[in-house]
PDB file of N, CA and C in Angstrom:
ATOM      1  N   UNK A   1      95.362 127.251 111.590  1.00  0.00           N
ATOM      2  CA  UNK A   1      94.656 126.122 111.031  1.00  0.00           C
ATOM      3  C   UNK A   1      94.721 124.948 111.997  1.00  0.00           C
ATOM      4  N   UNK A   2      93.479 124.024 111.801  1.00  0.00           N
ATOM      5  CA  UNK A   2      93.509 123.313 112.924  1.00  0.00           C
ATOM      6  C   UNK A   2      94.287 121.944 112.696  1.00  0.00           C
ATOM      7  N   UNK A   3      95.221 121.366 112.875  1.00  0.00           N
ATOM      8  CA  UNK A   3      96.015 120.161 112.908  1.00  0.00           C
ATOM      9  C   UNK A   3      95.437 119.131 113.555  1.00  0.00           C
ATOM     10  N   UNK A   4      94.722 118.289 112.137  1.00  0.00           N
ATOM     11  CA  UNK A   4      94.906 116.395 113.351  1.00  0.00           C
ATOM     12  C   UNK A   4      95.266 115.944 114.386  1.00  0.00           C
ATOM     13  N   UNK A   5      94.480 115.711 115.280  1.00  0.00           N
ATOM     14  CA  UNK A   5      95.791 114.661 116.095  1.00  0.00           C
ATOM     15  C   UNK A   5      96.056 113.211 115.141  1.00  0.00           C
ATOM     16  N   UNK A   6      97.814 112.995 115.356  1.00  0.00           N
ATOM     17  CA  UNK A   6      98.292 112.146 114.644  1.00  0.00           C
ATOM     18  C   UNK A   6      99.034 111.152 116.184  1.00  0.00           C
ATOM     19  N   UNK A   7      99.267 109.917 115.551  1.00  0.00           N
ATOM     20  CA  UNK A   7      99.485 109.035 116.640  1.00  0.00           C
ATOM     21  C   UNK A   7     100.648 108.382 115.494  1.00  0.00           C
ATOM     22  N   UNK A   8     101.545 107.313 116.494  1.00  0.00           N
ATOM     23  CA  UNK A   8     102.630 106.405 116.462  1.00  0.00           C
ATOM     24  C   UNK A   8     101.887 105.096 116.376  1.00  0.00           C
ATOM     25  N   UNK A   9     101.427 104.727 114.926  1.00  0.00           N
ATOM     26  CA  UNK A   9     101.703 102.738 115.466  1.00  0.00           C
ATOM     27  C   UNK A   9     102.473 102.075 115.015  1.00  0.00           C
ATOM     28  N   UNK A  10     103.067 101.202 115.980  1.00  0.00           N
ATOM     29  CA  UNK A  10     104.207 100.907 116.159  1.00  0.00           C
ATOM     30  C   UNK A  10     103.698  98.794 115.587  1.00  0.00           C
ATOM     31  N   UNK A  11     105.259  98.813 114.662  1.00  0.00           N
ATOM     32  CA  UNK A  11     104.910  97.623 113.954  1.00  0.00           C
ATOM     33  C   UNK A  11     105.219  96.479 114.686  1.00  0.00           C
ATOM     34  N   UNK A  12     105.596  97.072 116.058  1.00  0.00           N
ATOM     35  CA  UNK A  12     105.794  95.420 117.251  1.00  0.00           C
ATOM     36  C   UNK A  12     103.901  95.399 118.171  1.00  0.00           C
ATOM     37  N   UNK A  13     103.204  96.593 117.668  1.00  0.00           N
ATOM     38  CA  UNK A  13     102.138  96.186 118.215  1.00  0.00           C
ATOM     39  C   UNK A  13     100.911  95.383 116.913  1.00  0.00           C
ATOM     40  N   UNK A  14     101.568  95.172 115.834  1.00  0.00           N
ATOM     41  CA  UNK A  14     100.762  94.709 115.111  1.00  0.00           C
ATOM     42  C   UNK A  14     101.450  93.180 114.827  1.00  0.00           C
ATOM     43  N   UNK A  15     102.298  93.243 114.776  1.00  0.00           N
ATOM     44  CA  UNK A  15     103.408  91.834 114.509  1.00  0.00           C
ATOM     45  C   UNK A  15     104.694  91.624 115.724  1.00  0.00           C
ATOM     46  N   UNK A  16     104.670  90.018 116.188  1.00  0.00           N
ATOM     47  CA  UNK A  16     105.355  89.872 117.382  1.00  0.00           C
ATOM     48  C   UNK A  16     107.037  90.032 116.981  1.00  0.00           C
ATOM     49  N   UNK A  17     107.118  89.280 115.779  1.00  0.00           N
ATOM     50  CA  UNK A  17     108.488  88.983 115.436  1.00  0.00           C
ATOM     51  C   UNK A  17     108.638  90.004 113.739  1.00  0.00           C
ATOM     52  N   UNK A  18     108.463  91.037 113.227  1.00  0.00           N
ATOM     53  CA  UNK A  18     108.530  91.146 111.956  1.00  0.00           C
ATOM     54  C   UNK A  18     109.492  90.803 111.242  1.00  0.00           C
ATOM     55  N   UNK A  19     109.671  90.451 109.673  1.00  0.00           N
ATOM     56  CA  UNK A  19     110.580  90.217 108.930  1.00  0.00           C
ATOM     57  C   UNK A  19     111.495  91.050 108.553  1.00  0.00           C
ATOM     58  N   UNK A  20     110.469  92.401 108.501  1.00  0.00           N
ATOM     59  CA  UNK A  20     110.947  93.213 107.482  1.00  0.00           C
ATOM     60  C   UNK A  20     110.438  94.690 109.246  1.00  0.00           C
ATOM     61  N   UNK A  21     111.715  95.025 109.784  1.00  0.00           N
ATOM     62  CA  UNK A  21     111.487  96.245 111.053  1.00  0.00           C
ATOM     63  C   UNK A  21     111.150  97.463 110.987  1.00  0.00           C
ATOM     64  N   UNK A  22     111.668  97.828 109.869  1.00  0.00           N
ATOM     65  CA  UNK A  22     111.850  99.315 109.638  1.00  0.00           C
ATOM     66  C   UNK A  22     111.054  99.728 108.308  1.00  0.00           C
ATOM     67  N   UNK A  23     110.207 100.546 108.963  1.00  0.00           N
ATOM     68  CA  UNK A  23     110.527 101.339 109.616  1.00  0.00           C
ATOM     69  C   UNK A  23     109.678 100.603 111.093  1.00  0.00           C
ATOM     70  N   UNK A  24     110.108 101.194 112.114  1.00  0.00           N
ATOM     71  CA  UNK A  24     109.400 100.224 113.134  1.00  0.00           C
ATOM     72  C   UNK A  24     107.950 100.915 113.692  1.00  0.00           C
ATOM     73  N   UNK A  25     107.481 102.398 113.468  1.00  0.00           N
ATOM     74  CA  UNK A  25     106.088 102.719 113.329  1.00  0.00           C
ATOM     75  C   UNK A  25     106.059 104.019 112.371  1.00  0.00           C
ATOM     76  N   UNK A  26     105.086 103.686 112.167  1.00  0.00           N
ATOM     77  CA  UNK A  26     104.039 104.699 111.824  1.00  0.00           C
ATOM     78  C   UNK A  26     103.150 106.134 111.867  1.00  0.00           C
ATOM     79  N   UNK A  27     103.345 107.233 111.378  1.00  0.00           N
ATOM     80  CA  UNK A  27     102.819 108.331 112.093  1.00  0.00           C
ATOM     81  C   UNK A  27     101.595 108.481 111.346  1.00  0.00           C
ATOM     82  N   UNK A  28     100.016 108.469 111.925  1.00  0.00           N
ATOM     83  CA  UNK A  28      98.966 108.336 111.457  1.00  0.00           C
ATOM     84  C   UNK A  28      97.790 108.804 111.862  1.00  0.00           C
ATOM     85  N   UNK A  29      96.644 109.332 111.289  1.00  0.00           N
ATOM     86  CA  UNK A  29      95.608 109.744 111.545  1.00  0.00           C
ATOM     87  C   UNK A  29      95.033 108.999 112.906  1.00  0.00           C
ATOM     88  N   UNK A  30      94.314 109.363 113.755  1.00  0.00           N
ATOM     89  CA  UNK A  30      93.548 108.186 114.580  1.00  0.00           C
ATOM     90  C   UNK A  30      92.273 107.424 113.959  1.00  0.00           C
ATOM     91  N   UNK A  31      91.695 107.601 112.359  1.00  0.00           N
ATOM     92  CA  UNK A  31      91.206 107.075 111.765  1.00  0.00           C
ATOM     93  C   UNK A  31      91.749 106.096 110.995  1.00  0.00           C
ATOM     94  N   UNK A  32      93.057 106.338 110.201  1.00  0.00           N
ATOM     95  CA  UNK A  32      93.829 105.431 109.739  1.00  0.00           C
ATOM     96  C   UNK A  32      94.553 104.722 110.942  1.00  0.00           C
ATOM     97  N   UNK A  33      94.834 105.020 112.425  1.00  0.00           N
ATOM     98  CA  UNK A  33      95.508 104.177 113.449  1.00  0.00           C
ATOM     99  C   UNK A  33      94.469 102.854 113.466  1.00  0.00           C
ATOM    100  N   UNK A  34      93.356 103.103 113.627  1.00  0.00           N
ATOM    101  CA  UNK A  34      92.522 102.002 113.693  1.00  0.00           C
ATOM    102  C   UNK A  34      91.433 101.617 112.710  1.00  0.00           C
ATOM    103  N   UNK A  35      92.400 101.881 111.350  1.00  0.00           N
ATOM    104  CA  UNK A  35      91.880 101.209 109.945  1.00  0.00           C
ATOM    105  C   UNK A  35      91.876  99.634 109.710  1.00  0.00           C
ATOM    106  N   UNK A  36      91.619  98.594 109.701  1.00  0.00           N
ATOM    107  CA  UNK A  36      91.551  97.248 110.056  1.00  0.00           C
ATOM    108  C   UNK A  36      92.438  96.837 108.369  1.00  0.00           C
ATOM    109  N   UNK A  37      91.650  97.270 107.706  1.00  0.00           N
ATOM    110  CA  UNK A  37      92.336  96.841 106.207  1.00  0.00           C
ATOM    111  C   UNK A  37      94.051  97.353 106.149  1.00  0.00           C
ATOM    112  N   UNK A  38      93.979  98.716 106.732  1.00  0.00           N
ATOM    113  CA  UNK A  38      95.380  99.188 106.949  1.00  0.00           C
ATOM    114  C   UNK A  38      96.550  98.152 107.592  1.00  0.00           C
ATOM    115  N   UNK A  39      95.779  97.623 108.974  1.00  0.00           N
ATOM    116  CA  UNK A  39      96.651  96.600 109.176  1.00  0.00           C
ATOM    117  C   UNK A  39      97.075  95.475 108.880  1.00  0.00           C
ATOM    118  N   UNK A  40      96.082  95.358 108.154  1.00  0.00           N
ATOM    119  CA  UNK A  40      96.563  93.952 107.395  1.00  0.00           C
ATOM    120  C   UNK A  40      97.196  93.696 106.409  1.00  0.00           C
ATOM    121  N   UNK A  41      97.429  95.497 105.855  1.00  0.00           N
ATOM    122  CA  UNK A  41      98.895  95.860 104.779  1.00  0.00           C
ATOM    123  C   UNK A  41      99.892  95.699 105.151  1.00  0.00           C
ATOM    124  N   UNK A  42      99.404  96.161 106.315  1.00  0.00           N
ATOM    125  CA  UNK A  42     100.993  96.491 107.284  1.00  0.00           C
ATOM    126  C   UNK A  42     101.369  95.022 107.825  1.00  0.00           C
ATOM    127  N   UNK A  43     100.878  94.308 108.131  1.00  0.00           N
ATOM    128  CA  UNK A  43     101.020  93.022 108.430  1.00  0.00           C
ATOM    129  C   UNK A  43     101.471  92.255 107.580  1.00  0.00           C
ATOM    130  N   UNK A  44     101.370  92.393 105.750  1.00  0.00           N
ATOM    131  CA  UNK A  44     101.869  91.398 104.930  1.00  0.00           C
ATOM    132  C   UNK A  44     102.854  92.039 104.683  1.00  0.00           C
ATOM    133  N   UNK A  45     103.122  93.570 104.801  1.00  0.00           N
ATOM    134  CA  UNK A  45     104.369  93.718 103.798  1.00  0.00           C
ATOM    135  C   UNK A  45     105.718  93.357 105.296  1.00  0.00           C
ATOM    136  N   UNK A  46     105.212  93.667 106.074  1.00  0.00           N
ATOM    137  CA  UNK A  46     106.238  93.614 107.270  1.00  0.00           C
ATOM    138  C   UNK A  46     106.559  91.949 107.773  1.00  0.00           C
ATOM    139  N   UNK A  47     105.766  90.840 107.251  1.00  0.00           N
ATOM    140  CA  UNK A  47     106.074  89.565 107.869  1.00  0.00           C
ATOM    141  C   UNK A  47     106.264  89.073 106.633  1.00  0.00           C
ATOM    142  N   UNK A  48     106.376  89.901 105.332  1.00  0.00           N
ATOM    143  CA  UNK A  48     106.653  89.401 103.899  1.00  0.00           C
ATOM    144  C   UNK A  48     105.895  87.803 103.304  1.00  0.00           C
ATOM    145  N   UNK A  49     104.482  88.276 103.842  1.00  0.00           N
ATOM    146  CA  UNK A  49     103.456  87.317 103.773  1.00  0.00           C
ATOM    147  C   UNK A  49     102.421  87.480 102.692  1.00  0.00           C
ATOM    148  N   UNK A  50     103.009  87.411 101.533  1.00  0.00           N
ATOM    149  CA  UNK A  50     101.882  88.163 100.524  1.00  0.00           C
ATOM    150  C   UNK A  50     100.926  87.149 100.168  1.00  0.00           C
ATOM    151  N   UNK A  51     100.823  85.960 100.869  1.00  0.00           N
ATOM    152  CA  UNK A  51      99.597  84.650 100.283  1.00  0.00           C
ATOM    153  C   UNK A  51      98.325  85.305  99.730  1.00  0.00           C
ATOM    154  N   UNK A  52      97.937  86.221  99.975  1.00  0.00           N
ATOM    155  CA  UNK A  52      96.826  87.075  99.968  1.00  0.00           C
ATOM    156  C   UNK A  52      96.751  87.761  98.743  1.00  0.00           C
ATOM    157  N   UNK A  53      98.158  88.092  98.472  1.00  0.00           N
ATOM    158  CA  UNK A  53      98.233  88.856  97.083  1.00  0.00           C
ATOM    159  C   UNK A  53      98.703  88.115  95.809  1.00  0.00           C
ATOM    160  N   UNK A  54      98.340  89.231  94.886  1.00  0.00           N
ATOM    161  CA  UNK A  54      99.045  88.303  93.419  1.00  0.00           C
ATOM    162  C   UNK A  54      98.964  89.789  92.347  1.00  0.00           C
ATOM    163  N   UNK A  55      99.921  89.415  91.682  1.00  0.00           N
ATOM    164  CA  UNK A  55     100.464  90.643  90.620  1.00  0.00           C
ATOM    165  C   UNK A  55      98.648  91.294  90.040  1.00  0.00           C
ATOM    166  N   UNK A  56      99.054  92.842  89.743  1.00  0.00           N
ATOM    167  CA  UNK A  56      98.006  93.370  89.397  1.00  0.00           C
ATOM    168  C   UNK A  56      98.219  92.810  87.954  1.00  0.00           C
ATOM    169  N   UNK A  57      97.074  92.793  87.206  1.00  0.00           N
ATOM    170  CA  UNK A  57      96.945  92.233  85.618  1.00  0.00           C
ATOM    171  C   UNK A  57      96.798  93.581  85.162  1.00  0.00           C
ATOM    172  N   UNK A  58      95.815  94.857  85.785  1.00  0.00           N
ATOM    173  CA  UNK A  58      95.535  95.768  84.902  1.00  0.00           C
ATOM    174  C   UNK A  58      95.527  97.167  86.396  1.00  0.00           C
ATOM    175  N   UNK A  59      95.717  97.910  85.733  1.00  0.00           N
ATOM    176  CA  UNK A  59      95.267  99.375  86.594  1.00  0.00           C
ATOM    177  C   UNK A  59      93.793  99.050  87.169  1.00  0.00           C
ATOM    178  N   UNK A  60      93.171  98.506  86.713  1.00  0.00           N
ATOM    179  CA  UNK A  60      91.294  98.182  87.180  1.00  0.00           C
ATOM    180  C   UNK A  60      91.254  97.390  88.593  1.00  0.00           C
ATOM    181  N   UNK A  61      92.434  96.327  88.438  1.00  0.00           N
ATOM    182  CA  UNK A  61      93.187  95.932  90.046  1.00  0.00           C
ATOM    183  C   UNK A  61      93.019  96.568  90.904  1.00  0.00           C
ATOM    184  N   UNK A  62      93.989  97.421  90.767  1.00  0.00           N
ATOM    185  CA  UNK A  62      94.288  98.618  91.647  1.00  0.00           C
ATOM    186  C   UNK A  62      93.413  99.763  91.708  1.00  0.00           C
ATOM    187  N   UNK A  63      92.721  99.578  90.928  1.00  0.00           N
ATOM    188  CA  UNK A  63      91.625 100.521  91.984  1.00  0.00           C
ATOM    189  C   UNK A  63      90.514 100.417  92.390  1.00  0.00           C
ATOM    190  N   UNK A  64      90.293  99.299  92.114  1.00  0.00           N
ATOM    191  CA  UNK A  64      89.265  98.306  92.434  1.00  0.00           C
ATOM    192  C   UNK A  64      89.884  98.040  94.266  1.00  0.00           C
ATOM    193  N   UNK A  65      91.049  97.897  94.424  1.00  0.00           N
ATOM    194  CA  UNK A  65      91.592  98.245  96.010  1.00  0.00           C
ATOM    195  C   UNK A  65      90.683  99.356  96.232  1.00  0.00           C
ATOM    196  N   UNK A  66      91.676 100.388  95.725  1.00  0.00           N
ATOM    197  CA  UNK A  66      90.949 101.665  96.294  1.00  0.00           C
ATOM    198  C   UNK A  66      89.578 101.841  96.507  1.00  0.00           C
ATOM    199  N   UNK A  67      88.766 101.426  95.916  1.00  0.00           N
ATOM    200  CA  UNK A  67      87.269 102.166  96.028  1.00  0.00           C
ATOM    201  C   UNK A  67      87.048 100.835  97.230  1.00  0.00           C
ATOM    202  N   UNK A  68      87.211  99.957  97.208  1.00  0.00           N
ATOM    203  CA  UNK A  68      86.811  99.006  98.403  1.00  0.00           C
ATOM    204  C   UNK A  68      87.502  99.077  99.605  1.00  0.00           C
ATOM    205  N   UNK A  69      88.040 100.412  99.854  1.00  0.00           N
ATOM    206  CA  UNK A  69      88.967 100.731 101.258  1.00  0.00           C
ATOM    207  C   UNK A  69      90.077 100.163 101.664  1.00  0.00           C
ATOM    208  N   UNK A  70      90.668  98.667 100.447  1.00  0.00           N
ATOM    209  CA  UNK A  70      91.759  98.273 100.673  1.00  0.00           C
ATOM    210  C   UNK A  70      92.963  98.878 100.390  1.00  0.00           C
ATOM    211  N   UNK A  71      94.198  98.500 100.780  1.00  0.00           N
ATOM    212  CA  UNK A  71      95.137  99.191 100.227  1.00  0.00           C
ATOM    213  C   UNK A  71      96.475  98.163  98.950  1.00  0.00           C
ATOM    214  N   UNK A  72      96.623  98.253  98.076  1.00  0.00           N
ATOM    215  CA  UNK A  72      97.591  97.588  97.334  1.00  0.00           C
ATOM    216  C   UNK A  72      98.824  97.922  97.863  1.00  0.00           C
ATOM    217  N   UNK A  73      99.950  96.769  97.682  1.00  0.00           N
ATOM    218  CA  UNK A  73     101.314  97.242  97.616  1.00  0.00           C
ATOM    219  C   UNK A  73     102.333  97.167  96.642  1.00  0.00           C
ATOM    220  N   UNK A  74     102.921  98.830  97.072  1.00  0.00           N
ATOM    221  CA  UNK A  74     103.844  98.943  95.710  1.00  0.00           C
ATOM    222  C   UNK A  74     105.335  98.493  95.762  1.00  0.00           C
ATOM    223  N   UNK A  75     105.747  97.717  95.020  1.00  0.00           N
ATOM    224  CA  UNK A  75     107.044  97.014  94.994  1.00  0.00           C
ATOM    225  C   UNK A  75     107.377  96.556  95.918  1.00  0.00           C
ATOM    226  N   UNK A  76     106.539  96.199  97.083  1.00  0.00           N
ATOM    227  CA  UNK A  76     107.008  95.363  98.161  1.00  0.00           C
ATOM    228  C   UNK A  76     107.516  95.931  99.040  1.00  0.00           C
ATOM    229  N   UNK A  77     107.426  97.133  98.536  1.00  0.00           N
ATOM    230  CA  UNK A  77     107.950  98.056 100.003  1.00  0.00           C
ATOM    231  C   UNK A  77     106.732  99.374 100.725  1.00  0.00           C
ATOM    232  N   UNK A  78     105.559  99.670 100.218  1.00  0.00           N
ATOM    233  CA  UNK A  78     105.122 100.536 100.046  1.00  0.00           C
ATOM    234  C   UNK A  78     103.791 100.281 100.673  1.00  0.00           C
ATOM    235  N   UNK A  79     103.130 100.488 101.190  1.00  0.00           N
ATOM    236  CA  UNK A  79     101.819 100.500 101.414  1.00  0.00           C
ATOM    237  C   UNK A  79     100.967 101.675 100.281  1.00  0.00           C
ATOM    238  N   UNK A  80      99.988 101.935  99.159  1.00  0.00           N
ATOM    239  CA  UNK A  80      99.296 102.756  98.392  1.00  0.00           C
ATOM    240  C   UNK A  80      98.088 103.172  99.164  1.00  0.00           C
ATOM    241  N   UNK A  81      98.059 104.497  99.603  1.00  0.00           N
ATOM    242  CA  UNK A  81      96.492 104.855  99.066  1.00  0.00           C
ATOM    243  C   UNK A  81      95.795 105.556  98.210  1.00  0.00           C
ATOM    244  N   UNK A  82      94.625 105.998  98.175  1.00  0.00           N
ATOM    245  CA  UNK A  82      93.566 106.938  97.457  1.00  0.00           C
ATOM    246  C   UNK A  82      93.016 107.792  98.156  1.00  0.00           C
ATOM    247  N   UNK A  83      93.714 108.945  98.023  1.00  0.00           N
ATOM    248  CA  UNK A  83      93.528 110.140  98.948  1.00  0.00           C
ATOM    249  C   UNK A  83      92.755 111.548  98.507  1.00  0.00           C
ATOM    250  N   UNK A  84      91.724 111.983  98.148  1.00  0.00           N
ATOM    251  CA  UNK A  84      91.228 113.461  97.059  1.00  0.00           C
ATOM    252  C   UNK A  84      92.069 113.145  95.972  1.00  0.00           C
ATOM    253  N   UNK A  85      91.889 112.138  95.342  1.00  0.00           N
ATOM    254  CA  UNK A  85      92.169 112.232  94.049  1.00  0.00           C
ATOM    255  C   UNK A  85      93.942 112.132  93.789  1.00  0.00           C
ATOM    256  N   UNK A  86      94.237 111.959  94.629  1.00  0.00           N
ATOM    257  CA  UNK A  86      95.811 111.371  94.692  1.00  0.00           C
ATOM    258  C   UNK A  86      96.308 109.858  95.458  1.00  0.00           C
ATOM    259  N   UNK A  87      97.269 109.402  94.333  1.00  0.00           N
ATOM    260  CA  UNK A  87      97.673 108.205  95.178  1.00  0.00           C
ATOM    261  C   UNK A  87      99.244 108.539  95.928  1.00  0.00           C
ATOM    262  N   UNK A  88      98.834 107.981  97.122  1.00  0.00           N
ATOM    263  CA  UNK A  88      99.981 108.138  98.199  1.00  0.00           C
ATOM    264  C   UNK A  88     100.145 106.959  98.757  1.00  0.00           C
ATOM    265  N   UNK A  89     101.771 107.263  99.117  1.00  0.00           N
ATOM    266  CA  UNK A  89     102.569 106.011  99.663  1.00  0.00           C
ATOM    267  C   UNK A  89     103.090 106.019 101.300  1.00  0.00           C
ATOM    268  N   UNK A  90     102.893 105.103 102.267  1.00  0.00           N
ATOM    269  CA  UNK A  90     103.185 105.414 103.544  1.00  0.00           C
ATOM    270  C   UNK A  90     104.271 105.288 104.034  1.00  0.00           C
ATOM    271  N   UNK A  91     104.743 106.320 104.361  1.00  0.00           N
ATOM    272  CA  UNK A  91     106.136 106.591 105.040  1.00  0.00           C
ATOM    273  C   UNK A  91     106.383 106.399 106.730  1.00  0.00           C
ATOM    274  N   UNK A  92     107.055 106.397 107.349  1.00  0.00           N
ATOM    275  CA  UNK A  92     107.301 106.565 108.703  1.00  0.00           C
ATOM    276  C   UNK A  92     106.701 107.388 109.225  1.00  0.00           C
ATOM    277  N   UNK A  93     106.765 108.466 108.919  1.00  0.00           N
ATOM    278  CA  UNK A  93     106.707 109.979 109.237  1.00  0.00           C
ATOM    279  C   UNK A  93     104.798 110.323 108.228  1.00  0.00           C
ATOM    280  N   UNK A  94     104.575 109.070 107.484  1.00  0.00           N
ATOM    281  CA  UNK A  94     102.721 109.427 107.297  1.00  0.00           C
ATOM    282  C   UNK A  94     103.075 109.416 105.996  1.00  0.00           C
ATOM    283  N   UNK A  95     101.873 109.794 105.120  1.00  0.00           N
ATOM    284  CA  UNK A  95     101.663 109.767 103.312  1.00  0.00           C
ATOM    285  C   UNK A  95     101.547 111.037 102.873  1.00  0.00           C
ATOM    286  N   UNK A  96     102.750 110.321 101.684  1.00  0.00           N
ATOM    287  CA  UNK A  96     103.575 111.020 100.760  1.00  0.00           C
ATOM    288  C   UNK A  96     102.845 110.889  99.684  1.00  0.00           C
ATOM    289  N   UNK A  97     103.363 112.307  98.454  1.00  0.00           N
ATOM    290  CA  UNK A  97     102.396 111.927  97.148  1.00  0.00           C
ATOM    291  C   UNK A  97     103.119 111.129  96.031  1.00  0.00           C
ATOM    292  N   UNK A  98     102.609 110.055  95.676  1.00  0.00           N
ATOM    293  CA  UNK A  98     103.463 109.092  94.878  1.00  0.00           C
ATOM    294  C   UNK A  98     103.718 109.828  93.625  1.00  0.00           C
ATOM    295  N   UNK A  99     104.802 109.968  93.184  1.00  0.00           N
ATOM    296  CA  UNK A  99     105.350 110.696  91.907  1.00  0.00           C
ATOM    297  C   UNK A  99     104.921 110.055  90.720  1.00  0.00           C
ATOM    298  N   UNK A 100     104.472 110.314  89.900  1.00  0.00           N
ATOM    299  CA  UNK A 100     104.189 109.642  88.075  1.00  0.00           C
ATOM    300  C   UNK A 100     105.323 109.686  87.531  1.00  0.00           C
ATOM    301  N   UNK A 101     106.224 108.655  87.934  1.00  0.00           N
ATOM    302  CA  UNK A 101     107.094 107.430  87.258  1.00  0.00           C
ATOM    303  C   UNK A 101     106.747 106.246  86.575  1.00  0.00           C
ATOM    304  N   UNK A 102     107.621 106.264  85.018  1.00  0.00           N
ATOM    305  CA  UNK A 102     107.420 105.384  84.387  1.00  0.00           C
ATOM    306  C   UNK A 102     106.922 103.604  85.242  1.00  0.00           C
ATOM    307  N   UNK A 103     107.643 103.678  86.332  1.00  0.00           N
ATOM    308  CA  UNK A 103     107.570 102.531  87.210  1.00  0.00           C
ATOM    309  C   UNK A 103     106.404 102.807  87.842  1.00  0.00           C
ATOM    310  N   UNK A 104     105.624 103.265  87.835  1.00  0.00           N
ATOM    311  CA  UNK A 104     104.192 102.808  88.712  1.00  0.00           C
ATOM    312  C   UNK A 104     103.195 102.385  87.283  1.00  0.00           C
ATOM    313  N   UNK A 105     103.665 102.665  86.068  1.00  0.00           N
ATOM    314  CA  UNK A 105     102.939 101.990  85.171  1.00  0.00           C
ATOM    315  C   UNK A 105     103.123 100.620  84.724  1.00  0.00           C
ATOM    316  N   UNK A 106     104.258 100.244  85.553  1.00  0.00           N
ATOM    317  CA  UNK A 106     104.444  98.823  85.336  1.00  0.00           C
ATOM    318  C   UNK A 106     103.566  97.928  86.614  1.00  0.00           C
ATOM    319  N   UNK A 107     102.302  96.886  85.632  1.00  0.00           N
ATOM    320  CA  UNK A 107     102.001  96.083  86.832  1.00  0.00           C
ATOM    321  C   UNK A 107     102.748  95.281  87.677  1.00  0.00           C
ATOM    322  N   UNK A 108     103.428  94.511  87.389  1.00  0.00           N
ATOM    323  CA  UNK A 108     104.649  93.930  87.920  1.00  0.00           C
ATOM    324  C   UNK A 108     104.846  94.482  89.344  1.00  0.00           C
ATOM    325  N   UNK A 109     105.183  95.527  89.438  1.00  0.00           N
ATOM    326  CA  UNK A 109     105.395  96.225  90.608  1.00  0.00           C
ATOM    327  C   UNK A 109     104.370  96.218  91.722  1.00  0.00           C
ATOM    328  N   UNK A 110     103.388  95.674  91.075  1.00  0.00           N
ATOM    329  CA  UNK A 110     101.638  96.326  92.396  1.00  0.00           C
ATOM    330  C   UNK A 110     101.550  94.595  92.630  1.00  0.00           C
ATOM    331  N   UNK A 111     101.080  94.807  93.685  1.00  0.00           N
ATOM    332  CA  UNK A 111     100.365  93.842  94.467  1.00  0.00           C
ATOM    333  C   UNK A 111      99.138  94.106  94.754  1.00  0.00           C
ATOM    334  N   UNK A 112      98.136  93.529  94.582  1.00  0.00           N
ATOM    335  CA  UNK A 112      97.096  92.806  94.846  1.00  0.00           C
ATOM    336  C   UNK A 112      96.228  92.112  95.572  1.00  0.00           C
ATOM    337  N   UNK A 113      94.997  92.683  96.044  1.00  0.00           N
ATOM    338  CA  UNK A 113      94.512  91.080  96.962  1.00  0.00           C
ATOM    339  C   UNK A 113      94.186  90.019  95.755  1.00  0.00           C
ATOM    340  N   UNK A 114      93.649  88.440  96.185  1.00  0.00           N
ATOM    341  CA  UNK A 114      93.467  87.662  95.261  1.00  0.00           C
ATOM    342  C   UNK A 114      91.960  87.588  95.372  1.00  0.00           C
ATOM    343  N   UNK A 115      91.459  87.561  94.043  1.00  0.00           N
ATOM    344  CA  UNK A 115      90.509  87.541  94.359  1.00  0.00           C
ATOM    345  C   UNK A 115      89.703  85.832  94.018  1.00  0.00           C
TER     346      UNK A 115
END
């Protein structure tokens, strides 16, 4: 079967000084390497700059991200996407399938752009 090429981006090439290092990159599609909305996830959760965001009010939030190619974040640590019908969370090592825990039904937890 034929395997992606997957690439390293690295969170000192998106942010000079980050807040938050680690993980310090990324293992990623070369479509998601140069996703623009992607970086600018990666940019708030890593300089812990959420001006942009504000608590989800409803699930309609959050996927109202999704269908507009943005990405929400989960508990402040997480980057979310919308993947064939699954939501996944970005790891070091690339996206994982987010488990259905009582805690992803809490809005509280999601972040938001503002609209």
């Amino acid at each position: 079967m034929y395997q992606k090429k997957k690439e390293r981006l690295y969170i000192s090439d998106l942010i000079d000084d980050p807040a938050v290092a680690y993980p310090a990159y990324y293992v990623l599609s070369l479509s998601m390497h140069k996703n623009e909305m992607l970086h600018a996830a990666l940019m708030a959760l890593h300089s812990f700059d959420f001006s942009y965001y504000e608590v989800a009010k409803s699930y309609e939030d959050i996927f109202a991200m999704f269908d507009s190619g943005t990405f929400p974040i989960y508990k402040e640590k997480y980057i979310v996407g919308y993947f064939g019908n699954k939501m996944m969370y970005l790891e070091s090592n690339g996206w994982k399938s987010l488990s259905a825990t009582e805690d992803i039904f809490r809005m509280e937890h999601w972040l938001v752009y503002k609209r």
